[in-house]
N, C-alpha and C. Protein backbone atom coordinates (compact mmCIF):
# COMPACT_ATOMS: atom_id res chain seq x y z
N UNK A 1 0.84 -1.17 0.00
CA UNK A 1 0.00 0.00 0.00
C UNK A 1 0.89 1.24 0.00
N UNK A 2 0.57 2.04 -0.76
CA UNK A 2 0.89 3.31 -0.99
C UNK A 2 0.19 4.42 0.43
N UNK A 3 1.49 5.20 0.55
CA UNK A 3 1.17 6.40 1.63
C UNK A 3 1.64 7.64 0.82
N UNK A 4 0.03 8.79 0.94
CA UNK A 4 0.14 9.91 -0.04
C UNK A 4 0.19 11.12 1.31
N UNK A 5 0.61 12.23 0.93
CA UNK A 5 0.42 12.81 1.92
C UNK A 5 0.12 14.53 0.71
N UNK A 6 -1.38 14.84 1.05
CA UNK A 6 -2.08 15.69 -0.06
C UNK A 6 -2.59 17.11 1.17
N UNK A 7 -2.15 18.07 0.78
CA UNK A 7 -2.32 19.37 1.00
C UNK A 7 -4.36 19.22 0.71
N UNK A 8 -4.85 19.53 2.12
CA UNK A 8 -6.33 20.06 1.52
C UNK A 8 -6.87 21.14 2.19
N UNK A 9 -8.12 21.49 1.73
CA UNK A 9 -8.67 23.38 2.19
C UNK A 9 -9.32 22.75 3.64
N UNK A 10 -9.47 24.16 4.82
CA UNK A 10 -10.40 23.76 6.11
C UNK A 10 -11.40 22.77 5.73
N UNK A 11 -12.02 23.09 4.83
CA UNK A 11 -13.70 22.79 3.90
C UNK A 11 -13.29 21.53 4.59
N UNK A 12 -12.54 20.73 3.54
CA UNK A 12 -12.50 19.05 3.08
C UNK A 12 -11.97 18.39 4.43
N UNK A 13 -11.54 19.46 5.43
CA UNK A 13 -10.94 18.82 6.82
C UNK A 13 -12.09 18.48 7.54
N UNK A 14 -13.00 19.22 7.71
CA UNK A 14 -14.15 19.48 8.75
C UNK A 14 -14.85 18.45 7.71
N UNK A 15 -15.15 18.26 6.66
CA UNK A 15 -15.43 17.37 6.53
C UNK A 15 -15.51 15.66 6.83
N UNK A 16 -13.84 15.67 6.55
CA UNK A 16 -13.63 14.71 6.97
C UNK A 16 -13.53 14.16 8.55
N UNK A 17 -13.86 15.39 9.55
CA UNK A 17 -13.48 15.13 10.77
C UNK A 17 -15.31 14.79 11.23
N UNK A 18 -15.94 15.44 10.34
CA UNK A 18 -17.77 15.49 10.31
C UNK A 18 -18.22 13.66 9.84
N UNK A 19 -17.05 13.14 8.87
CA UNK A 19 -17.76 11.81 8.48
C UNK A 19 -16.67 10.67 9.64
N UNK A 20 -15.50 11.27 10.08
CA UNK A 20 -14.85 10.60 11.12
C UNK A 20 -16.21 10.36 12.46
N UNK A 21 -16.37 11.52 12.95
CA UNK A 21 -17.41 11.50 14.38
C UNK A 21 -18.67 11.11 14.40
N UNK A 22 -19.60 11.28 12.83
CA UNK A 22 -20.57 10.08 12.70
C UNK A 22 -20.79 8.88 12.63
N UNK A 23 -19.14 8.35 12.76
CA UNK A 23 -19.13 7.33 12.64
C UNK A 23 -19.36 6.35 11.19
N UNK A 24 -19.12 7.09 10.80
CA UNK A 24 -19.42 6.85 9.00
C UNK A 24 -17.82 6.12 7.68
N UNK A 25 -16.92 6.83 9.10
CA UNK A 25 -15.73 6.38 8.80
C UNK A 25 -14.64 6.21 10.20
N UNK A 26 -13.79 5.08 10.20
CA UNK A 26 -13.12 5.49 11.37
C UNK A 26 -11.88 5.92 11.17
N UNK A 27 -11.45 6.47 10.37
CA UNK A 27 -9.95 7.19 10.19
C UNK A 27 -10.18 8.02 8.99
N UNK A 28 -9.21 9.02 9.04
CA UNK A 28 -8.91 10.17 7.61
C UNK A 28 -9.02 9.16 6.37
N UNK A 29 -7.92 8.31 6.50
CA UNK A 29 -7.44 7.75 5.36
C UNK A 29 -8.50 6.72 4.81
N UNK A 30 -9.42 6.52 5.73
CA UNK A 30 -10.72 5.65 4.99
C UNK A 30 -11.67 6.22 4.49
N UNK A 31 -11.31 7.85 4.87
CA UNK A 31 -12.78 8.51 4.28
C UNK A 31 -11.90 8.79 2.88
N UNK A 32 -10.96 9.46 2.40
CA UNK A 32 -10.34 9.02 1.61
C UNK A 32 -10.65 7.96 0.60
N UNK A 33 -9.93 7.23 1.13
CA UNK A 33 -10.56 5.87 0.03
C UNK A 33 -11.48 5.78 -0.44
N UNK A 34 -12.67 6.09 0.93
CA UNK A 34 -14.15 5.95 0.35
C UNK A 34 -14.60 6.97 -0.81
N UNK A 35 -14.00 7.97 -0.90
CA UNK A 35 -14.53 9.02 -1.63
C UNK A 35 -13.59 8.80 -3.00
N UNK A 36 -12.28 8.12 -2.91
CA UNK A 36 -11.82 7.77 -4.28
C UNK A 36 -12.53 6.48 -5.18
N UNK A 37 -13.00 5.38 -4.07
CA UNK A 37 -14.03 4.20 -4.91
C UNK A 37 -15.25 4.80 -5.08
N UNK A 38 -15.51 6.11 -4.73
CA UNK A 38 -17.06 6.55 -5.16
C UNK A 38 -16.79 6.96 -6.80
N UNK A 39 -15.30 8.35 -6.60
CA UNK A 39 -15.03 8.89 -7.91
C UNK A 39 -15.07 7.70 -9.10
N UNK A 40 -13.98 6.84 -8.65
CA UNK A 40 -14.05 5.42 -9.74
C UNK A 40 -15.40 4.90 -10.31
N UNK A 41 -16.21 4.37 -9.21
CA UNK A 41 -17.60 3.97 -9.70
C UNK A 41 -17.86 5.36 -10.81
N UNK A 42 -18.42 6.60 -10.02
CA UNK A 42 -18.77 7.61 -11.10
C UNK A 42 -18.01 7.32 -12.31
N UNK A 43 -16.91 7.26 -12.69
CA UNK A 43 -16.02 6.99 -13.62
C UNK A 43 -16.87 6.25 -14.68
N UNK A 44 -17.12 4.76 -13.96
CA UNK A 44 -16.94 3.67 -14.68
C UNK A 44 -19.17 4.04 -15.12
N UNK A 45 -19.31 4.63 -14.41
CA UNK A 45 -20.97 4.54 -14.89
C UNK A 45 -21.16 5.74 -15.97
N UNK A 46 -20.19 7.03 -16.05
CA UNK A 46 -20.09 7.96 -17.08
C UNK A 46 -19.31 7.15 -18.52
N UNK A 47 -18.84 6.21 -18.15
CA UNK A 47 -18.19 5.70 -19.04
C UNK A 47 -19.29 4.52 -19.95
N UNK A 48 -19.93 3.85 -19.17
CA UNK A 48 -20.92 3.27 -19.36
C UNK A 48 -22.42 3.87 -20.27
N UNK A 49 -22.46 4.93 -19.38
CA UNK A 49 -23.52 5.94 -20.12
C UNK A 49 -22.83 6.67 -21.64
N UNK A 50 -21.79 6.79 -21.86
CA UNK A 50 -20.77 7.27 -23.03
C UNK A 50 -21.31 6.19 -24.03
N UNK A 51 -21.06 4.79 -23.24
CA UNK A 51 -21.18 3.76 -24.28
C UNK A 51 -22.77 3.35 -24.72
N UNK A 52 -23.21 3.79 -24.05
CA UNK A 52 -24.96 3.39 -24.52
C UNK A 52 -25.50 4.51 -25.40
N UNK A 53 -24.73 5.57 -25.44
CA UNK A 53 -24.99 7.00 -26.30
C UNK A 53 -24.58 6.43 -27.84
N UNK A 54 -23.28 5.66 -27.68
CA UNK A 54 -22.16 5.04 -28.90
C UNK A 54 -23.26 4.06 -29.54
N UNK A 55 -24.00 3.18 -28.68
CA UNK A 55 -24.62 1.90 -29.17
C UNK A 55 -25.95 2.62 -30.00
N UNK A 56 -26.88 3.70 -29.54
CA UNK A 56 -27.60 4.49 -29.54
C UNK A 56 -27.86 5.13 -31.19
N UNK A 57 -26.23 5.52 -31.49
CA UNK A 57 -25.95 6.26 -32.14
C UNK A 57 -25.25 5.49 -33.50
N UNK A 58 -25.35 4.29 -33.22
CA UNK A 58 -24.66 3.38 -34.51
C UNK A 58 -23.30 3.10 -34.73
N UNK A 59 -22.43 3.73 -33.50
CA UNK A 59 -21.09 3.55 -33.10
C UNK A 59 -20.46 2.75 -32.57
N UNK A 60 -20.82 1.37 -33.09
CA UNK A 60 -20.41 0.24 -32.40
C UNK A 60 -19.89 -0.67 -33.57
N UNK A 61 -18.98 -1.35 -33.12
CA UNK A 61 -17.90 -2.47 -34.11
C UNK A 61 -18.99 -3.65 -34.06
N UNK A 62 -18.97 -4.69 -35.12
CA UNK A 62 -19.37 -6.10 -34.69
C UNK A 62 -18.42 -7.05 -35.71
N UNK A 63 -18.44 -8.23 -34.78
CA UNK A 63 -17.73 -9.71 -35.90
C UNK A 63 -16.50 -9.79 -34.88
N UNK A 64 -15.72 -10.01 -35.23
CA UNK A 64 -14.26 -11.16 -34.99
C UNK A 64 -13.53 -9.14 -34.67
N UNK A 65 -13.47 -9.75 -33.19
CA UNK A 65 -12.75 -8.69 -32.80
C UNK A 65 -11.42 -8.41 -32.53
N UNK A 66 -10.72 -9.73 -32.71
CA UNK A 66 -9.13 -9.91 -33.52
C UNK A 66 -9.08 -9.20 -35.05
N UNK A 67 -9.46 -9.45 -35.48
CA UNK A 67 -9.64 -8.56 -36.67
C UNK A 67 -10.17 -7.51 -37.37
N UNK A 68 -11.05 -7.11 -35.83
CA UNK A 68 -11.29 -6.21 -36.26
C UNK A 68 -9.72 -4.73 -35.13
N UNK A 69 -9.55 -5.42 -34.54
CA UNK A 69 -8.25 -4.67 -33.52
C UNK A 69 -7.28 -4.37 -34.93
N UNK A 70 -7.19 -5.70 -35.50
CA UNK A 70 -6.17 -5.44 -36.81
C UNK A 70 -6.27 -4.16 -38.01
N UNK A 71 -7.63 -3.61 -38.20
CA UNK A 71 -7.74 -3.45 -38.86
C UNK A 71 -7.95 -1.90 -37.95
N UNK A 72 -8.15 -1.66 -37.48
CA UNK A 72 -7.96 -0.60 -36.65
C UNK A 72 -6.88 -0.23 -36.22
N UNK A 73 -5.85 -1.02 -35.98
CA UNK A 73 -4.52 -0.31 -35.50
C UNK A 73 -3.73 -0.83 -36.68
């Protein structure tokens, strides 16, 4: 495991000291985490929604996708 050590504003402190004392998290570094596997999920569901716009829109490959990689790169 990696140890980061990140400069943040009062805001995101009191925050984190607000989701520490509810009990919602029990350390800095887990509220942290928690809020980087939220960003990821968001990630992966904007990415998802990107791709249903693509399917939507007639922007999608089909057949032998070895060949079709070939023929693309």
């Amino acid at each position: 495991m990696v140890t980061l050590s990140i400069p943040i504003d009062r805001e995101l402190e009191e925050f984190i000291e607000t989701m520490i004392k509810s009990k919602k998290a029990e350390t800095k570094a887990q509220v942290v985490r928690l809020a980087l596997k939220l960003l990821k999920e968001e990630e992966a569901l904007r990415d998802l929604a990107e791709a249903q716009i693509d399917v939507v829109k007639g922007r999608v490959y089909k057949g032998d996708l070895k060949k079709l990689a070939k023929e693309l790169y």
